[in-house]
N, C-alpha and C. Protein backbone atom coordinates (compact mmCIF):
# COMPACT_ATOMS: atom_id res chain seq x y z
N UNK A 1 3.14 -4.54 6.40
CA UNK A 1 2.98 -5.07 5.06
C UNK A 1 4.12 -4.53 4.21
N UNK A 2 4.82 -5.32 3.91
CA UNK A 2 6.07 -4.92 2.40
C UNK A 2 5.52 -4.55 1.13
N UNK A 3 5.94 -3.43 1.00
CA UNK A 3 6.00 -2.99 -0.34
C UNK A 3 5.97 -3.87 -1.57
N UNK A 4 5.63 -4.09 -2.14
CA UNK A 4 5.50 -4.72 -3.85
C UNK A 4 6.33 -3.98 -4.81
N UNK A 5 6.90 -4.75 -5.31
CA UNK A 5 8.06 -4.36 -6.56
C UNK A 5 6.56 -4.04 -7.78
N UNK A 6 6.77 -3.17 -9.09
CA UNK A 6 5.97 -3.12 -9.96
C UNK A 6 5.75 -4.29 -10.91
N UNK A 7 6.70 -5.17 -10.62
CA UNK A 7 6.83 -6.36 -11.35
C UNK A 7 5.88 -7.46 -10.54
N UNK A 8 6.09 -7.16 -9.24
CA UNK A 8 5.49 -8.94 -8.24
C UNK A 8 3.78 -8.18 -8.46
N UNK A 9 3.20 -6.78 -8.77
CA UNK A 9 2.16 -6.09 -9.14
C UNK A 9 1.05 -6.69 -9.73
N UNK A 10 2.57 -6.49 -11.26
CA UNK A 10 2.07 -7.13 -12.73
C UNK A 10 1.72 -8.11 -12.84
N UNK A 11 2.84 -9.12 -12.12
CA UNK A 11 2.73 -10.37 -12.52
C UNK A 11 1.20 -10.84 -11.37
N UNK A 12 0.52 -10.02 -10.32
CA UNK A 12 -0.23 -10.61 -9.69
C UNK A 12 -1.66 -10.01 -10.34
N UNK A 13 -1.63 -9.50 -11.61
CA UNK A 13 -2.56 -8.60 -12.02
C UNK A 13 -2.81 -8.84 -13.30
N UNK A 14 -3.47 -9.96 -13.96
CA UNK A 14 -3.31 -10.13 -15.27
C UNK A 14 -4.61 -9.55 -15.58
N UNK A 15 -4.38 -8.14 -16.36
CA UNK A 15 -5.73 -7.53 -16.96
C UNK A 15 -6.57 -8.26 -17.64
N UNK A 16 -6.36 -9.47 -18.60
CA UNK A 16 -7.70 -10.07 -18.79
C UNK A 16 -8.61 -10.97 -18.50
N UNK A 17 -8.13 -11.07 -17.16
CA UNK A 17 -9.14 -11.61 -16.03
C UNK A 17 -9.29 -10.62 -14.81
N UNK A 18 -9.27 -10.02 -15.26
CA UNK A 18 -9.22 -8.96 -13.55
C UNK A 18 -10.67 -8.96 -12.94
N UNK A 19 -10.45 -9.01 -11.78
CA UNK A 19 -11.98 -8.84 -11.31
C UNK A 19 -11.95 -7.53 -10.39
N UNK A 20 -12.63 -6.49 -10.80
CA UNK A 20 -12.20 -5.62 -10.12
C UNK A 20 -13.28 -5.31 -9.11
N UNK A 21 -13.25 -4.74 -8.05
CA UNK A 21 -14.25 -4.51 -6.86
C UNK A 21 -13.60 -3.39 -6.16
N UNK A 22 -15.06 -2.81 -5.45
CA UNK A 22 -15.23 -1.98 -4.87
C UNK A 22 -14.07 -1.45 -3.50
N UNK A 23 -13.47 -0.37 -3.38
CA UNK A 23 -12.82 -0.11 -2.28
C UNK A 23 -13.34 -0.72 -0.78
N UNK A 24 -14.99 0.30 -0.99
CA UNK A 24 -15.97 -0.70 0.33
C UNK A 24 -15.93 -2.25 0.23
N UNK A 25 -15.97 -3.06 -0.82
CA UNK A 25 -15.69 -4.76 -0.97
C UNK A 25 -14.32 -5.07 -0.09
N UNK A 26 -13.57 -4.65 -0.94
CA UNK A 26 -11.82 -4.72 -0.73
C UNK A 26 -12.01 -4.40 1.10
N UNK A 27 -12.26 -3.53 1.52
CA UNK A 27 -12.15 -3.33 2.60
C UNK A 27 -12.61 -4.32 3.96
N UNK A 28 -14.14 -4.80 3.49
CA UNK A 28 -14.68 -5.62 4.09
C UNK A 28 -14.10 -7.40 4.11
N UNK A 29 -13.48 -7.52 2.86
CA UNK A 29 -12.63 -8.94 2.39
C UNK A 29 -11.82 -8.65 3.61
N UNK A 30 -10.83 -7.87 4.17
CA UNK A 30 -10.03 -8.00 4.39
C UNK A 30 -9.54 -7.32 5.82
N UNK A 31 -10.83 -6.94 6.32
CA UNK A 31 -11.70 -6.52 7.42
C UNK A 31 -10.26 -5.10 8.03
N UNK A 32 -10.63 -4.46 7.12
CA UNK A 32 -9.41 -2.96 7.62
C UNK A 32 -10.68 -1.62 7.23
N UNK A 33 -10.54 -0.46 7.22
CA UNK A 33 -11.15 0.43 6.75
C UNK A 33 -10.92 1.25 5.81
N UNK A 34 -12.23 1.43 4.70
CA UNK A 34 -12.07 1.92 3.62
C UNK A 34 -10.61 3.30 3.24
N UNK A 35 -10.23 4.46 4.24
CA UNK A 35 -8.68 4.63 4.36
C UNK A 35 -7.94 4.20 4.39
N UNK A 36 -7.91 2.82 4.71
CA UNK A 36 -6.80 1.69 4.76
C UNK A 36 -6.71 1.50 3.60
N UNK A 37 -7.77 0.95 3.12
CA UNK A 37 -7.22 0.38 0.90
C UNK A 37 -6.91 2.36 0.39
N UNK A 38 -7.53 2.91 0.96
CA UNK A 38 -6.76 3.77 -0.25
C UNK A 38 -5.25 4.26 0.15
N UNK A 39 -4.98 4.05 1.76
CA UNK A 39 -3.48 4.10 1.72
C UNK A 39 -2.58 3.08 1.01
N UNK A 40 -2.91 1.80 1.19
CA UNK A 40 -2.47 0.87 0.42
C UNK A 40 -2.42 1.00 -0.77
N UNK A 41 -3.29 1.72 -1.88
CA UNK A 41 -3.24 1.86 -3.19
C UNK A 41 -2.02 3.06 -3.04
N UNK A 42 -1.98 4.02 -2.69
CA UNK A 42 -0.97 4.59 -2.51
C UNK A 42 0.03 4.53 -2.65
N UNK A 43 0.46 3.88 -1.41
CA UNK A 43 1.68 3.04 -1.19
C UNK A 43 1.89 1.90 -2.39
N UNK A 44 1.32 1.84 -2.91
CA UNK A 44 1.76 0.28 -4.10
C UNK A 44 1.28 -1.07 -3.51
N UNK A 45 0.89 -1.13 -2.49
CA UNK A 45 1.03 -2.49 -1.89
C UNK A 45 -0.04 -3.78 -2.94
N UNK A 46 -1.55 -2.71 -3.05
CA UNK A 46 -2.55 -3.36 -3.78
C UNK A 46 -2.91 -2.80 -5.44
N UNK A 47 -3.45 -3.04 -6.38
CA UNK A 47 -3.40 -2.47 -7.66
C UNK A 47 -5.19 -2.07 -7.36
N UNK A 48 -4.86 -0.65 -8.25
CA UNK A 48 -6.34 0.00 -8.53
C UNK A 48 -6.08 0.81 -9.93
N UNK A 49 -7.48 1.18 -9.99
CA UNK A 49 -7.65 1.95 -11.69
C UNK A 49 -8.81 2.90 -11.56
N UNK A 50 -8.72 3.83 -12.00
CA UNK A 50 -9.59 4.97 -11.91
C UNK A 50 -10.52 4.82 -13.01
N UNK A 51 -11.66 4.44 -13.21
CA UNK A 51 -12.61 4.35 -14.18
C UNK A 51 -13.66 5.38 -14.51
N UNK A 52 -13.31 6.72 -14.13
CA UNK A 52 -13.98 7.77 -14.17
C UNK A 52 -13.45 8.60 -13.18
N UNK A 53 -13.92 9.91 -13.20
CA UNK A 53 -13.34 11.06 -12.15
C UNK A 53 -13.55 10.46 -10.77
N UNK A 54 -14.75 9.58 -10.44
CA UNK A 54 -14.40 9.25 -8.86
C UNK A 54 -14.80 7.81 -8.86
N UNK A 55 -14.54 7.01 -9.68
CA UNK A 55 -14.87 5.95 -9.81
C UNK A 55 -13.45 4.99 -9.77
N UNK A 56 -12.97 4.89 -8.32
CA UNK A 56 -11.98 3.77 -8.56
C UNK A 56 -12.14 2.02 -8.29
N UNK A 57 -11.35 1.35 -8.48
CA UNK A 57 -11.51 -0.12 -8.74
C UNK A 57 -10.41 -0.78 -8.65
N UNK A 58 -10.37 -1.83 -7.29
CA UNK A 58 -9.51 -2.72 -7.01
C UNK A 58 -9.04 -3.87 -7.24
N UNK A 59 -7.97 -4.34 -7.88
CA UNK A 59 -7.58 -5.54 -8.68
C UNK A 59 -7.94 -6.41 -7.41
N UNK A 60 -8.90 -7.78 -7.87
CA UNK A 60 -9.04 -8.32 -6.31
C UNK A 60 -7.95 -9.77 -6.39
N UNK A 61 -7.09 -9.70 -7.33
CA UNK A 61 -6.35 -10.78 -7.22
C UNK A 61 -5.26 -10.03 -6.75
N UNK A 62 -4.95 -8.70 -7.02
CA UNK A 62 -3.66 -8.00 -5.99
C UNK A 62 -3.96 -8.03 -4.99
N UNK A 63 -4.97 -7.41 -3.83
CA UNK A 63 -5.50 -7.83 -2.71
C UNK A 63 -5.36 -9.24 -1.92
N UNK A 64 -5.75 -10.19 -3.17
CA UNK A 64 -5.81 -11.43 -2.45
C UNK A 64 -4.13 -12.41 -2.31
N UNK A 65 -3.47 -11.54 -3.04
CA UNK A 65 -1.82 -11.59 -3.06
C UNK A 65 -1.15 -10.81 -2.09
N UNK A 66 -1.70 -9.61 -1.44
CA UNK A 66 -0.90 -8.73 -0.42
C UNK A 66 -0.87 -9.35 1.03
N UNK A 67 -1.49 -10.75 1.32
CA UNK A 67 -0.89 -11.30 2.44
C UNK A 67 -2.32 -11.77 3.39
N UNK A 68 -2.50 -11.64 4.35
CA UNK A 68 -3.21 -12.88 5.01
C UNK A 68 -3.78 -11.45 5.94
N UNK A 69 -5.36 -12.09 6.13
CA UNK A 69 -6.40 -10.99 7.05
C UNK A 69 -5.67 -11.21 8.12
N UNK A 70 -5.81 -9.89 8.97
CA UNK A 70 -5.27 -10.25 10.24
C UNK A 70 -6.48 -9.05 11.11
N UNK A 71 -7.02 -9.72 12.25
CA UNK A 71 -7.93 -9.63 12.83
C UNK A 71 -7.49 -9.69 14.82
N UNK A 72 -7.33 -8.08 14.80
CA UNK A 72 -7.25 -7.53 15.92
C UNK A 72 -8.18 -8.08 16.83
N UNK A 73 -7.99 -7.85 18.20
CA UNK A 73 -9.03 -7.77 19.50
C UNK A 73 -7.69 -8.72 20.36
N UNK A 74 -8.60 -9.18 21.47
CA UNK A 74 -8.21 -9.65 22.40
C UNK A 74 -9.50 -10.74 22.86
N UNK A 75 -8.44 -11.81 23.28
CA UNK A 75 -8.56 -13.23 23.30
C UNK A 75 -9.35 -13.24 24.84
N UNK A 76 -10.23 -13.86 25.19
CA UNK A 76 -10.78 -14.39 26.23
C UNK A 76 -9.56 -14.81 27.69
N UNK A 77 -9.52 -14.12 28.33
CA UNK A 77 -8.54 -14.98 29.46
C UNK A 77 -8.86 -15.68 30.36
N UNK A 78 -8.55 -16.42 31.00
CA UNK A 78 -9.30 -17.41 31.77
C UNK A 78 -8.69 -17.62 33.19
């Protein structure tokens, strides 16, 4: 996954529609594990906001801008 400029962020994050959701949500949308979104918030890739000392919250239109589920395993062979 590529990095996000703070600008391609902004522009995917308009605070007065934000819908913000849960790390556990975010995680399950996008079928990775809850360490996964918080490395990603990290890294910049997805936008979050701290709404109290342990209360964080994921922009779900940055999420739904950081690129396409991708869903591991292995295929049936025949």
């Amino acid at each position: 996954m590529a990095r996000k400029s703070q600008a391609e962020i902004a522009l995917a994050a308009d605070t007065s529609d934000t819908e913000w959701i849960t790390m556990q949500e975010a995680a399950l949308i996008v079928r990775v594990d809850p360490v996964t979104i918080r490395r990603w918030i990290s890294a910049g890739y997805i936008r979050a906001e701290r709404f109290g000392p342990r209360l964080i919250r994921v922009d779900k239109a940055t999420l739904d801008a950081s690129g396409e589920t991708l869903v591991w395993g292995h295929q049936a062979r025949r």
